[in-house]
N, C-alpha and C. Protein backbone atom coordinates (compact mmCIF):
# COMPACT_ATOMS: atom_id res chain seq x y z
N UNK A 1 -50.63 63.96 -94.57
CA UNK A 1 -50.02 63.64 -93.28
C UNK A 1 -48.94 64.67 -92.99
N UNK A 2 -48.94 65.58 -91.83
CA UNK A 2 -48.01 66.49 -91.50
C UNK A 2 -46.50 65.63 -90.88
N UNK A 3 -45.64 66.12 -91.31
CA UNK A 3 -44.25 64.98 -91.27
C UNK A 3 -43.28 66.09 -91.02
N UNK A 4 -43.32 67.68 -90.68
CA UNK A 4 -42.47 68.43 -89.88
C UNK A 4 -43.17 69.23 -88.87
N UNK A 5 -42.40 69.84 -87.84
CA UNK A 5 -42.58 69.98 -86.27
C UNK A 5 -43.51 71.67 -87.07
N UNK A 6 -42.96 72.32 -87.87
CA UNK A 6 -43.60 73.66 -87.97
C UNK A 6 -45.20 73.63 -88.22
N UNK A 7 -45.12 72.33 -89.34
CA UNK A 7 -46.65 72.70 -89.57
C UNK A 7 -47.75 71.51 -88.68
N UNK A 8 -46.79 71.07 -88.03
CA UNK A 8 -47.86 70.23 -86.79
C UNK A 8 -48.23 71.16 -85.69
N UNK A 9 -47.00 72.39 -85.22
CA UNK A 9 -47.39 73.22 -84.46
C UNK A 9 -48.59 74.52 -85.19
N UNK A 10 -47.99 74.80 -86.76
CA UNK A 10 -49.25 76.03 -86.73
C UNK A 10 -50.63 75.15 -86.95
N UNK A 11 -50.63 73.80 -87.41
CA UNK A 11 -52.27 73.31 -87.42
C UNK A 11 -52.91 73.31 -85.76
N UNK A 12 -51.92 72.91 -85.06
CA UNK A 12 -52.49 72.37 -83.48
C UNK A 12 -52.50 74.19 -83.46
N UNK A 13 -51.81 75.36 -83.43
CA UNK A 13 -52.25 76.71 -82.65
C UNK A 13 -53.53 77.06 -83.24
N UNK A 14 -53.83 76.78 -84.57
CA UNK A 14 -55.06 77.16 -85.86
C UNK A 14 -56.14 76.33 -84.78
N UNK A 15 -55.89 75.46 -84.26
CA UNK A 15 -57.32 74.58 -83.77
C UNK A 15 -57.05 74.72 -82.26
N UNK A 16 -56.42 75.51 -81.54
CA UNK A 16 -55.95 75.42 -80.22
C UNK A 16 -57.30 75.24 -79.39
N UNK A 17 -58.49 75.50 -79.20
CA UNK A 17 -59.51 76.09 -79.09
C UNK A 17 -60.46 74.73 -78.91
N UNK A 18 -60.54 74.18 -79.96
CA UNK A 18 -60.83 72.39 -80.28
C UNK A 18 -60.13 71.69 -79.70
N UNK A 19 -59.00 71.61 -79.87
CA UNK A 19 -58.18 70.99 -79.32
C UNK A 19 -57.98 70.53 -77.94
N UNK A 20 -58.40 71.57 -77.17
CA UNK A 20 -58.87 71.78 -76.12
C UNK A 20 -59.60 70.93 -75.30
N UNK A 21 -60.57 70.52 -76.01
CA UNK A 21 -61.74 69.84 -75.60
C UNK A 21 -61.57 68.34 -76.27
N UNK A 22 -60.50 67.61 -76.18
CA UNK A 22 -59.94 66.38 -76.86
C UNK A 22 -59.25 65.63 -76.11
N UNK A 23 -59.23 64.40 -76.00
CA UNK A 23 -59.09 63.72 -74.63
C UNK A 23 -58.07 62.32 -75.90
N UNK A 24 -57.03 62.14 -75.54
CA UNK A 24 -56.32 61.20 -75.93
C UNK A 24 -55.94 59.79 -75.05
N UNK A 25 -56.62 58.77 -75.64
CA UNK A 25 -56.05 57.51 -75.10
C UNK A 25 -55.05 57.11 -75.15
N UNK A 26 -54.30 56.52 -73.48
CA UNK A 26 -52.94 55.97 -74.14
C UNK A 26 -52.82 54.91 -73.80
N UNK A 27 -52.49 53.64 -73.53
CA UNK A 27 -52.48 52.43 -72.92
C UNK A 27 -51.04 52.38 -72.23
N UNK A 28 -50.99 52.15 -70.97
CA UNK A 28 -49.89 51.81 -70.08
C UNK A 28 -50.60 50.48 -69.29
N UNK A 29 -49.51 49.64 -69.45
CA UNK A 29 -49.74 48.22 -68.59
C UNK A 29 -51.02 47.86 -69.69
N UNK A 30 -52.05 47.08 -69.03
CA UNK A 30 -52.94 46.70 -69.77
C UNK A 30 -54.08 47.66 -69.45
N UNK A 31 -54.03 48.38 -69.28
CA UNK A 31 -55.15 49.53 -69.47
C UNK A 31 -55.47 50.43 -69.92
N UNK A 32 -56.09 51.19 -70.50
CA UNK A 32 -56.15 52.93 -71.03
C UNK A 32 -56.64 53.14 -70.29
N UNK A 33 -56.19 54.65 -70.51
CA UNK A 33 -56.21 55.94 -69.41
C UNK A 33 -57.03 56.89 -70.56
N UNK A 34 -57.34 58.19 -70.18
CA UNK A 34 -57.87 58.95 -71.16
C UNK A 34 -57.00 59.97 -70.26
N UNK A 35 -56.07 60.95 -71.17
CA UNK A 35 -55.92 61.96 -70.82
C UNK A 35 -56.21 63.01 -71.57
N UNK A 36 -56.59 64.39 -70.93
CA UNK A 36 -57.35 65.31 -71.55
C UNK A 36 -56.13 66.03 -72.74
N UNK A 37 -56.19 67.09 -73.15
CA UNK A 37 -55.34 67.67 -73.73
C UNK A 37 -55.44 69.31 -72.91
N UNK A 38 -54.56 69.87 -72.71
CA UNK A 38 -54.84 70.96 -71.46
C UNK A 38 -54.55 72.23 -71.96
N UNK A 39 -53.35 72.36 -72.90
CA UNK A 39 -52.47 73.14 -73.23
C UNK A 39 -51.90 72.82 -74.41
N UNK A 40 -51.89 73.86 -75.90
CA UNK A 40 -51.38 73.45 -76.33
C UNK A 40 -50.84 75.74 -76.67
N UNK A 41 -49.17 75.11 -76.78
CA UNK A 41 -48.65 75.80 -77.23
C UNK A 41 -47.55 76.07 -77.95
N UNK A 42 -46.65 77.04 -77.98
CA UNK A 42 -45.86 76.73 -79.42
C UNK A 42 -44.51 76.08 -79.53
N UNK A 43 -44.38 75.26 -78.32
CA UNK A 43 -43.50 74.71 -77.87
C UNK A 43 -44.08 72.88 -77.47
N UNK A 44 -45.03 73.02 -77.21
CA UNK A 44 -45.57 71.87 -77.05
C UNK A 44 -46.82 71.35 -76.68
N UNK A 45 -47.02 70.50 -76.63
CA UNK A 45 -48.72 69.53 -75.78
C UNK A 45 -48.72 69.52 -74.36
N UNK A 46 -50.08 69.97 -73.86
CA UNK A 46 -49.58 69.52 -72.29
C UNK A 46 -50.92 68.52 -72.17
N UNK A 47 -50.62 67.57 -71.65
CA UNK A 47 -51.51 66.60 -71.62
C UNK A 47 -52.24 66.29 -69.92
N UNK A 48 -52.91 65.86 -69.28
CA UNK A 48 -53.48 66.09 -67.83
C UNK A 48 -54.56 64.75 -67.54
N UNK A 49 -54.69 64.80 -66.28
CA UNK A 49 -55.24 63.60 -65.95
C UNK A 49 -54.91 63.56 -64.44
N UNK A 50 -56.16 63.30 -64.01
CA UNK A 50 -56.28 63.47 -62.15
C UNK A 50 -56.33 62.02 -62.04
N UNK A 51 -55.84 61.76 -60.94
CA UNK A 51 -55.74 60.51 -60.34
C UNK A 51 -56.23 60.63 -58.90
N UNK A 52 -57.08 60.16 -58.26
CA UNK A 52 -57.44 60.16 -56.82
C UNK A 52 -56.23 59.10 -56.38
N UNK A 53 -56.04 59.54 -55.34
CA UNK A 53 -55.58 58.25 -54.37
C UNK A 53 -56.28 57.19 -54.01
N UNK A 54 -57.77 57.50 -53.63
CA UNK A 54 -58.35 56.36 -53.79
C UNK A 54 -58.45 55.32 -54.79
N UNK A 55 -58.34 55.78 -56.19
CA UNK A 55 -58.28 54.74 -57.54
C UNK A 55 -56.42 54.31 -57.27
N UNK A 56 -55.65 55.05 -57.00
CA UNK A 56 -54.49 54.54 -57.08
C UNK A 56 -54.60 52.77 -56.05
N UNK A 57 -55.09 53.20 -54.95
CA UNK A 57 -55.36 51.85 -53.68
C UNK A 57 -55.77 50.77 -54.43
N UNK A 58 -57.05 51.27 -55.14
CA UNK A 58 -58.14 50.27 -55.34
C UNK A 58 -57.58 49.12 -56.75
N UNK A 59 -56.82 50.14 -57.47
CA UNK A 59 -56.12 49.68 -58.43
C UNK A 59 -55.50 48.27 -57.99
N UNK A 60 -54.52 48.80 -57.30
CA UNK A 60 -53.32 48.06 -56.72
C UNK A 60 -53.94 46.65 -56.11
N UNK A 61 -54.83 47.04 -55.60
CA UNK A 61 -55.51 45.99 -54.73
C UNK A 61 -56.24 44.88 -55.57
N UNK A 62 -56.91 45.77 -56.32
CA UNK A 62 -56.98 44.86 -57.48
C UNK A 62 -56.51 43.57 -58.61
N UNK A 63 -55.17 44.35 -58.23
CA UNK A 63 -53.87 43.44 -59.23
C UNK A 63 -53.50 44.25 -60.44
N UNK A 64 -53.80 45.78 -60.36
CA UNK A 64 -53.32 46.02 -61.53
C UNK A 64 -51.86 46.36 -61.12
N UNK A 65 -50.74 46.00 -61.27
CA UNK A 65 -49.30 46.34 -60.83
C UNK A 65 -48.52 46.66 -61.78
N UNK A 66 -49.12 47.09 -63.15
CA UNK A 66 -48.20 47.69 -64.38
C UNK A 66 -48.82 48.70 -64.62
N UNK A 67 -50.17 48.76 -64.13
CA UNK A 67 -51.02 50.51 -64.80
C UNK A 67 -50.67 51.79 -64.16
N UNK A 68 -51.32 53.03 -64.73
CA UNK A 68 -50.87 54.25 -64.49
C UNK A 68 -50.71 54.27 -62.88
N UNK A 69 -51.28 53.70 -62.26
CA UNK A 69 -51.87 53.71 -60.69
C UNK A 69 -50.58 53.33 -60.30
N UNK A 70 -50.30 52.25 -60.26
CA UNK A 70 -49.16 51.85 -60.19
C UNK A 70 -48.01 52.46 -60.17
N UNK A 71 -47.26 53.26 -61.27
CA UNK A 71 -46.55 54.08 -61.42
C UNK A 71 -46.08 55.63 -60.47
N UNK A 72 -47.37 55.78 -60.03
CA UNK A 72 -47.35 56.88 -59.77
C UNK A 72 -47.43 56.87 -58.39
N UNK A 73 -47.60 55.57 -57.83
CA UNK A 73 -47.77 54.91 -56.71
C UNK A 73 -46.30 54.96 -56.02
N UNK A 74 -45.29 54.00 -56.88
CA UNK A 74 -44.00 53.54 -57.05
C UNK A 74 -43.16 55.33 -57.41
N UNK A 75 -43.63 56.21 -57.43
CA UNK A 75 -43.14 57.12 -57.88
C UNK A 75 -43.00 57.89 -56.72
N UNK A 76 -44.61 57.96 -55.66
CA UNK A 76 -44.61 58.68 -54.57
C UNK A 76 -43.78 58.30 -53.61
N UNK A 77 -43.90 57.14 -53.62
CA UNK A 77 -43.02 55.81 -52.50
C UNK A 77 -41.84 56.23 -52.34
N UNK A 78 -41.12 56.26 -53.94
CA UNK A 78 -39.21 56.61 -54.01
C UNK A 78 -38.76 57.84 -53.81
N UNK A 79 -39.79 59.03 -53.77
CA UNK A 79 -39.13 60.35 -53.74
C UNK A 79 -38.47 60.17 -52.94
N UNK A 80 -37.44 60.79 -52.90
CA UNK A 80 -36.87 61.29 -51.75
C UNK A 80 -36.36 62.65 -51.79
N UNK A 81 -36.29 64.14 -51.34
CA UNK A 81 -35.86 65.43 -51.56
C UNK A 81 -34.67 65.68 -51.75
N UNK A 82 -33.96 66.34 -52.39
CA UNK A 82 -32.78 66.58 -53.13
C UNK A 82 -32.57 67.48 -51.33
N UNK A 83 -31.16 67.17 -51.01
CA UNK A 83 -30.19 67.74 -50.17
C UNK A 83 -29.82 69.37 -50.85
N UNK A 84 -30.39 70.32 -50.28
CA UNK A 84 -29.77 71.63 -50.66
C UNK A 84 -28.04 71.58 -50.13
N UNK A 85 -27.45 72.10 -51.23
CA UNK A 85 -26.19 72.10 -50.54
C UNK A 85 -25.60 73.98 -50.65
């Protein structure tokens, strides 16, 4: 089991390639999501996952009100643009 940041990063750059093509489940609210793995580099994971707007609606409508849909829903809603000063 790798248990420091150096050799979790040179195994993930050694397999960057594989890695690639690896899709990680995560559960938010009561659902999993699959997000892909996009990027990995020597600083970190970049993880990805498209969301239509249409699944965001259908979600909601549904009753899912804790899942990813949700979130990102409640996320678009609150922006509001930072005031250049």
């Amino acid at each position: 089991m790798i248990d420091n940041v150096d050799d979790l990063r040179e195994k993930a750059l050694e397999n960057k390639i594989g890695l690639k093509k690896q899709f990680v489940n995560i559960e938010i609210g009561d659902e999993e999501y699959g997000f892909r793995i996009s990027g990995i580099g020597a600083k970190s994971v970049k993880l990805e996952k498209y969301v239509k707007y249409d699944e965001i609606i259908e979600a909601i409508e549904s009753g899912n009100d804790n899942g990813l849909e949700s979130i990102i829903k409640k996320t678009i809603e609150d922006y509001e643009e930072d005031e250049e000063e």
